[in-house]
N, C-alpha and C. Protein backbone atom coordinates (compact mmCIF):
# COMPACT_ATOMS: atom_id res chain seq x y z
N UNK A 1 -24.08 -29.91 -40.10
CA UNK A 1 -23.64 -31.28 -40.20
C UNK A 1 -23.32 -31.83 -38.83
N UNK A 2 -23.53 -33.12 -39.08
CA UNK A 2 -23.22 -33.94 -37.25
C UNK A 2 -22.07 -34.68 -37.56
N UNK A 3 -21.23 -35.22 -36.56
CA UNK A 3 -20.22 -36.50 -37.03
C UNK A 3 -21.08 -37.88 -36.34
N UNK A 4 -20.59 -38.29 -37.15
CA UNK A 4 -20.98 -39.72 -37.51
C UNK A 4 -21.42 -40.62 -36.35
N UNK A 5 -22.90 -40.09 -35.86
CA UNK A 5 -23.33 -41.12 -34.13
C UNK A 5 -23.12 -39.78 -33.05
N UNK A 6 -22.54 -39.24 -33.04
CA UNK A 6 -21.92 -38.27 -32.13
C UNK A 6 -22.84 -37.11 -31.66
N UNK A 7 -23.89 -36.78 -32.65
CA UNK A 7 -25.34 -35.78 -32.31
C UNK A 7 -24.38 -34.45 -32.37
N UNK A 8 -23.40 -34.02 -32.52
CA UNK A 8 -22.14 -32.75 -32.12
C UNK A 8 -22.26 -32.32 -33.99
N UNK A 9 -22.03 -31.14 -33.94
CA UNK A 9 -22.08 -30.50 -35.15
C UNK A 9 -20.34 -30.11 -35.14
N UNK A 10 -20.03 -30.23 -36.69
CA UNK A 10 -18.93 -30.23 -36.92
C UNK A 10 -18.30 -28.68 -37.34
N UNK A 11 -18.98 -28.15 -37.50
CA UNK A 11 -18.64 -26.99 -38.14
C UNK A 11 -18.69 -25.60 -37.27
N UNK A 12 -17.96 -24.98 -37.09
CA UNK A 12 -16.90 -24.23 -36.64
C UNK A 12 -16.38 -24.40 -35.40
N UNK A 13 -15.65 -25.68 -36.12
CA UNK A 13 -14.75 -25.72 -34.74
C UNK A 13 -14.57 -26.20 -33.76
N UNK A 14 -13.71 -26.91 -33.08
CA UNK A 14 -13.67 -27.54 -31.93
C UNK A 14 -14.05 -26.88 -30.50
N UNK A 15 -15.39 -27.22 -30.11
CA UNK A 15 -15.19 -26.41 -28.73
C UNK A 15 -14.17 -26.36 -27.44
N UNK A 16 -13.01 -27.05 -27.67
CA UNK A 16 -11.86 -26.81 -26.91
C UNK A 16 -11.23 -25.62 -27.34
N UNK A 17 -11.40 -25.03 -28.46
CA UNK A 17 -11.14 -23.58 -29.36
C UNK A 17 -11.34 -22.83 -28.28
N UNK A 18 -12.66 -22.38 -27.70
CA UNK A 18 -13.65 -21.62 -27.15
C UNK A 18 -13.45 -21.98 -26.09
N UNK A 19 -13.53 -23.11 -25.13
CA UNK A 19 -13.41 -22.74 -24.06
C UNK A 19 -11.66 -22.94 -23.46
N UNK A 20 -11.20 -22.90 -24.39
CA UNK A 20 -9.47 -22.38 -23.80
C UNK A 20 -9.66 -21.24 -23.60
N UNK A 21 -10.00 -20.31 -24.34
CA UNK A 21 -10.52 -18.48 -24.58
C UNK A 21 -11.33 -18.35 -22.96
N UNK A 22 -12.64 -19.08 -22.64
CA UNK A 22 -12.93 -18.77 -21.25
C UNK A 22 -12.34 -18.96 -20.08
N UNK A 23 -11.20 -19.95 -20.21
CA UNK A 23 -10.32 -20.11 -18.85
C UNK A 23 -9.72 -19.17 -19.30
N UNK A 24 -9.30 -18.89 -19.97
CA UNK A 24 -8.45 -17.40 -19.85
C UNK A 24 -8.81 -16.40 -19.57
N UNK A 25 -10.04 -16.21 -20.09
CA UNK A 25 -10.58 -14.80 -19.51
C UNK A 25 -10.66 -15.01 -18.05
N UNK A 26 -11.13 -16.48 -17.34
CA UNK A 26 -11.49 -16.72 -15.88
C UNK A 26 -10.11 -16.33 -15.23
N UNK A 27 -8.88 -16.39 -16.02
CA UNK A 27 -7.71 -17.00 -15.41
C UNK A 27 -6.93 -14.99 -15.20
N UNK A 28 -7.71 -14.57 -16.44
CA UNK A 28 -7.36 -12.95 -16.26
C UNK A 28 -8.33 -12.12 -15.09
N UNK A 29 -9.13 -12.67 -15.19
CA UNK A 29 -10.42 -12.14 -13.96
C UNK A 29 -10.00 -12.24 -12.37
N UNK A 30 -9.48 -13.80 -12.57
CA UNK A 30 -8.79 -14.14 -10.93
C UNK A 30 -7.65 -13.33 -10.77
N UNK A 31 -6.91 -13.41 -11.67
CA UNK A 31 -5.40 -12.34 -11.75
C UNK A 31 -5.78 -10.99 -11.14
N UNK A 32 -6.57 -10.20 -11.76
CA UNK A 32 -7.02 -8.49 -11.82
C UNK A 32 -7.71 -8.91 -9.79
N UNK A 33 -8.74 -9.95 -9.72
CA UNK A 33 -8.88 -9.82 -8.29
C UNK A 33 -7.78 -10.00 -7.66
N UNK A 34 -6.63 -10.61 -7.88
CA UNK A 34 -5.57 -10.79 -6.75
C UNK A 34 -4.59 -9.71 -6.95
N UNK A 35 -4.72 -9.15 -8.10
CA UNK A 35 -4.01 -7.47 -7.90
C UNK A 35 -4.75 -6.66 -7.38
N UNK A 36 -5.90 -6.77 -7.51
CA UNK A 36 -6.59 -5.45 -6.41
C UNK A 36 -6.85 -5.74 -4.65
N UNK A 37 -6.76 -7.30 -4.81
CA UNK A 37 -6.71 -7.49 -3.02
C UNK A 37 -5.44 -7.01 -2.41
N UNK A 38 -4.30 -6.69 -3.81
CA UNK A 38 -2.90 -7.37 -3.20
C UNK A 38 -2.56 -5.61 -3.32
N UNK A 39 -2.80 -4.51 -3.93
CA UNK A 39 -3.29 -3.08 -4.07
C UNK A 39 -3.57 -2.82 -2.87
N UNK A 40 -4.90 -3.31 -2.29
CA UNK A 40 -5.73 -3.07 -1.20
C UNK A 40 -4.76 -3.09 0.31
N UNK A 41 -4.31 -4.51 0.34
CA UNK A 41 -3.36 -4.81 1.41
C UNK A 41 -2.36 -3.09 1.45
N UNK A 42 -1.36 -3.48 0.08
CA UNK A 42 -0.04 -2.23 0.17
C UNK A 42 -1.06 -0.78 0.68
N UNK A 43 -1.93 -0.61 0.10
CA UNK A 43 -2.42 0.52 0.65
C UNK A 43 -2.84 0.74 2.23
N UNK A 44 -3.18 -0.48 2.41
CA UNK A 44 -3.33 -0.52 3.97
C UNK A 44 -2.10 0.00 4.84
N UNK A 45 -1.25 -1.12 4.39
CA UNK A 45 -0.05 -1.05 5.49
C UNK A 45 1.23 0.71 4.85
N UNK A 46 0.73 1.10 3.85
CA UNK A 46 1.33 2.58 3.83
C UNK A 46 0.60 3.57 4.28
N UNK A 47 -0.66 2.87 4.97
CA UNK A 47 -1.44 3.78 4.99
C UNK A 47 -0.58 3.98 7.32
N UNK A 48 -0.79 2.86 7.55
CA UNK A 48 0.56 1.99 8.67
C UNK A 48 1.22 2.87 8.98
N UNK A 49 2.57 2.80 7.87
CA UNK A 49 3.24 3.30 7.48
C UNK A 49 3.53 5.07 7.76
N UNK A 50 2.69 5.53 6.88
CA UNK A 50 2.48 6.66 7.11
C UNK A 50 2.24 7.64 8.70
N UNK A 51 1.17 7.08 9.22
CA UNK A 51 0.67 7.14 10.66
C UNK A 51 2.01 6.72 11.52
N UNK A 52 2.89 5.66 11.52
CA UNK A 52 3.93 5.82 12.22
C UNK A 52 5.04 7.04 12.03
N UNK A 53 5.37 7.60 10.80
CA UNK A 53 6.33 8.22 10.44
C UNK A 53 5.72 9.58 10.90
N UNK A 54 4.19 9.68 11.09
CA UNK A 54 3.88 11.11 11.78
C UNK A 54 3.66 10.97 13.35
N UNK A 55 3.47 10.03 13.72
CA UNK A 55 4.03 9.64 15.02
C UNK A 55 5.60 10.16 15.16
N UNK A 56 6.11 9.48 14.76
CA UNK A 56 7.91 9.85 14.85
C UNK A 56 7.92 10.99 14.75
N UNK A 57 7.42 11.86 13.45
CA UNK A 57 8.12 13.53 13.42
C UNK A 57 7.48 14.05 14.16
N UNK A 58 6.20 14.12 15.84
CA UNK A 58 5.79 14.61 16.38
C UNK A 58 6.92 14.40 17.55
N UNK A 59 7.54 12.94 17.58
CA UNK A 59 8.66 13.18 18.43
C UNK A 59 9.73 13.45 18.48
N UNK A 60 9.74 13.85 17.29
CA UNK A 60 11.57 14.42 16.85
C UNK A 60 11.04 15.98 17.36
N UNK A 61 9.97 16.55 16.74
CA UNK A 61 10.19 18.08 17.33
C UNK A 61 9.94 18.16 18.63
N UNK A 62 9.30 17.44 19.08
CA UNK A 62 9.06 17.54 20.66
C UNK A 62 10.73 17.93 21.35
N UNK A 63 11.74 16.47 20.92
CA UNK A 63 12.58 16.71 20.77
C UNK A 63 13.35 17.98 20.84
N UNK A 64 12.97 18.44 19.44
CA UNK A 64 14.10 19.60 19.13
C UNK A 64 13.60 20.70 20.03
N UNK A 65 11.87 20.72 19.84
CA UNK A 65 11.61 22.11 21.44
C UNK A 65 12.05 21.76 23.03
N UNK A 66 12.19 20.58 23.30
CA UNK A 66 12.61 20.70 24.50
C UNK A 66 13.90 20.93 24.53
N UNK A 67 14.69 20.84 23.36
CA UNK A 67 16.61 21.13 23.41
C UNK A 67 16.38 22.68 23.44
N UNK A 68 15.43 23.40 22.71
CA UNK A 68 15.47 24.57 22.48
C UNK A 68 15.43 25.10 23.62
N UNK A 69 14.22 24.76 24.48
CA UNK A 69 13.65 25.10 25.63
C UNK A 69 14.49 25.18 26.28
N UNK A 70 15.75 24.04 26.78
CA UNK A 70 16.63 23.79 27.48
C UNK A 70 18.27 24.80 27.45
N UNK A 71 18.66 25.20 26.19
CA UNK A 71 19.59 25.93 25.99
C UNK A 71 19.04 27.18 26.14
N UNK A 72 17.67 27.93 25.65
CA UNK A 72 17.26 29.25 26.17
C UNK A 72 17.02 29.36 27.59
N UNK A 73 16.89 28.88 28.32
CA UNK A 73 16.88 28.15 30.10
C UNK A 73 18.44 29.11 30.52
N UNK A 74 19.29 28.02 29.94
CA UNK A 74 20.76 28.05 29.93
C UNK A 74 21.14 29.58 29.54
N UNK A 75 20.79 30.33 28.99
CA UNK A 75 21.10 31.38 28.37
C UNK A 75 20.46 32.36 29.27
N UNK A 76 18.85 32.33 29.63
CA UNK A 76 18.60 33.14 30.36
C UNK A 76 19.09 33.29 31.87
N UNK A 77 19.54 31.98 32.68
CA UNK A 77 20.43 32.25 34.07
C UNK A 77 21.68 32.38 33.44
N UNK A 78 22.54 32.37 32.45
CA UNK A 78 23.43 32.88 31.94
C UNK A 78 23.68 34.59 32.21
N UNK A 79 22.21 34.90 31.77
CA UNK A 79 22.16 36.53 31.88
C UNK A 79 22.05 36.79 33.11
N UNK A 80 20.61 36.10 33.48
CA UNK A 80 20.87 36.51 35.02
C UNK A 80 22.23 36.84 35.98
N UNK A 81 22.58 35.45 36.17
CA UNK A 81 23.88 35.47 36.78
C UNK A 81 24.89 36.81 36.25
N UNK A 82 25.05 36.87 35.46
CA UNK A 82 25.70 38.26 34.72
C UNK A 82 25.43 39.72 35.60
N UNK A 83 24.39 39.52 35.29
CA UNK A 83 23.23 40.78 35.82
C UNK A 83 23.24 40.93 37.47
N UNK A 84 23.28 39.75 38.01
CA UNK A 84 23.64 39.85 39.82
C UNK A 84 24.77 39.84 40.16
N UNK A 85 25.85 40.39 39.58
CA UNK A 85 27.18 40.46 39.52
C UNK A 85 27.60 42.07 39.46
């Protein structure tokens, strides 16, 4: 059936039905891309992240071996001195 002059068939339904349903799907499609760009980014910058914090613990032990280095130093002219006495 047509409406009346209109050439549009009446039966099932208003196509504003149907295409509310495709902006949504468009509107879920854009969503899922801006969670995976926005995924993509966080992974980047922990990836950042990460690479700095093993930066850092290469200089914390550096750190702790040169204290080590420094008190066994201390310990061995400790002995010495002992020993030339």
């Amino acid at each position: 059936m047509t409406a009346a002059g209109t050439g549009r068939k009446t039966e099932g339904g208003s196509r504003f039905l149907y295409d509310s349903f495709d902006a949504a799907a468009a509107r879920i499609e854009a969503n899922e891309r801006v969670a995976d760009e926005r995924w993509a980014a966080l992974d980047y910058r922990l990836g950042l992240i990460d690479a700095a914090l093993e930066r850092l613990e290469k200089r914390i032990w550096l750190g702790v071996y040169g204290v080590a280095a420094f008190l066994l130093s201390q310990m061995a002219e400790a002995v010495i001195n002992a020993a030339t006495r």
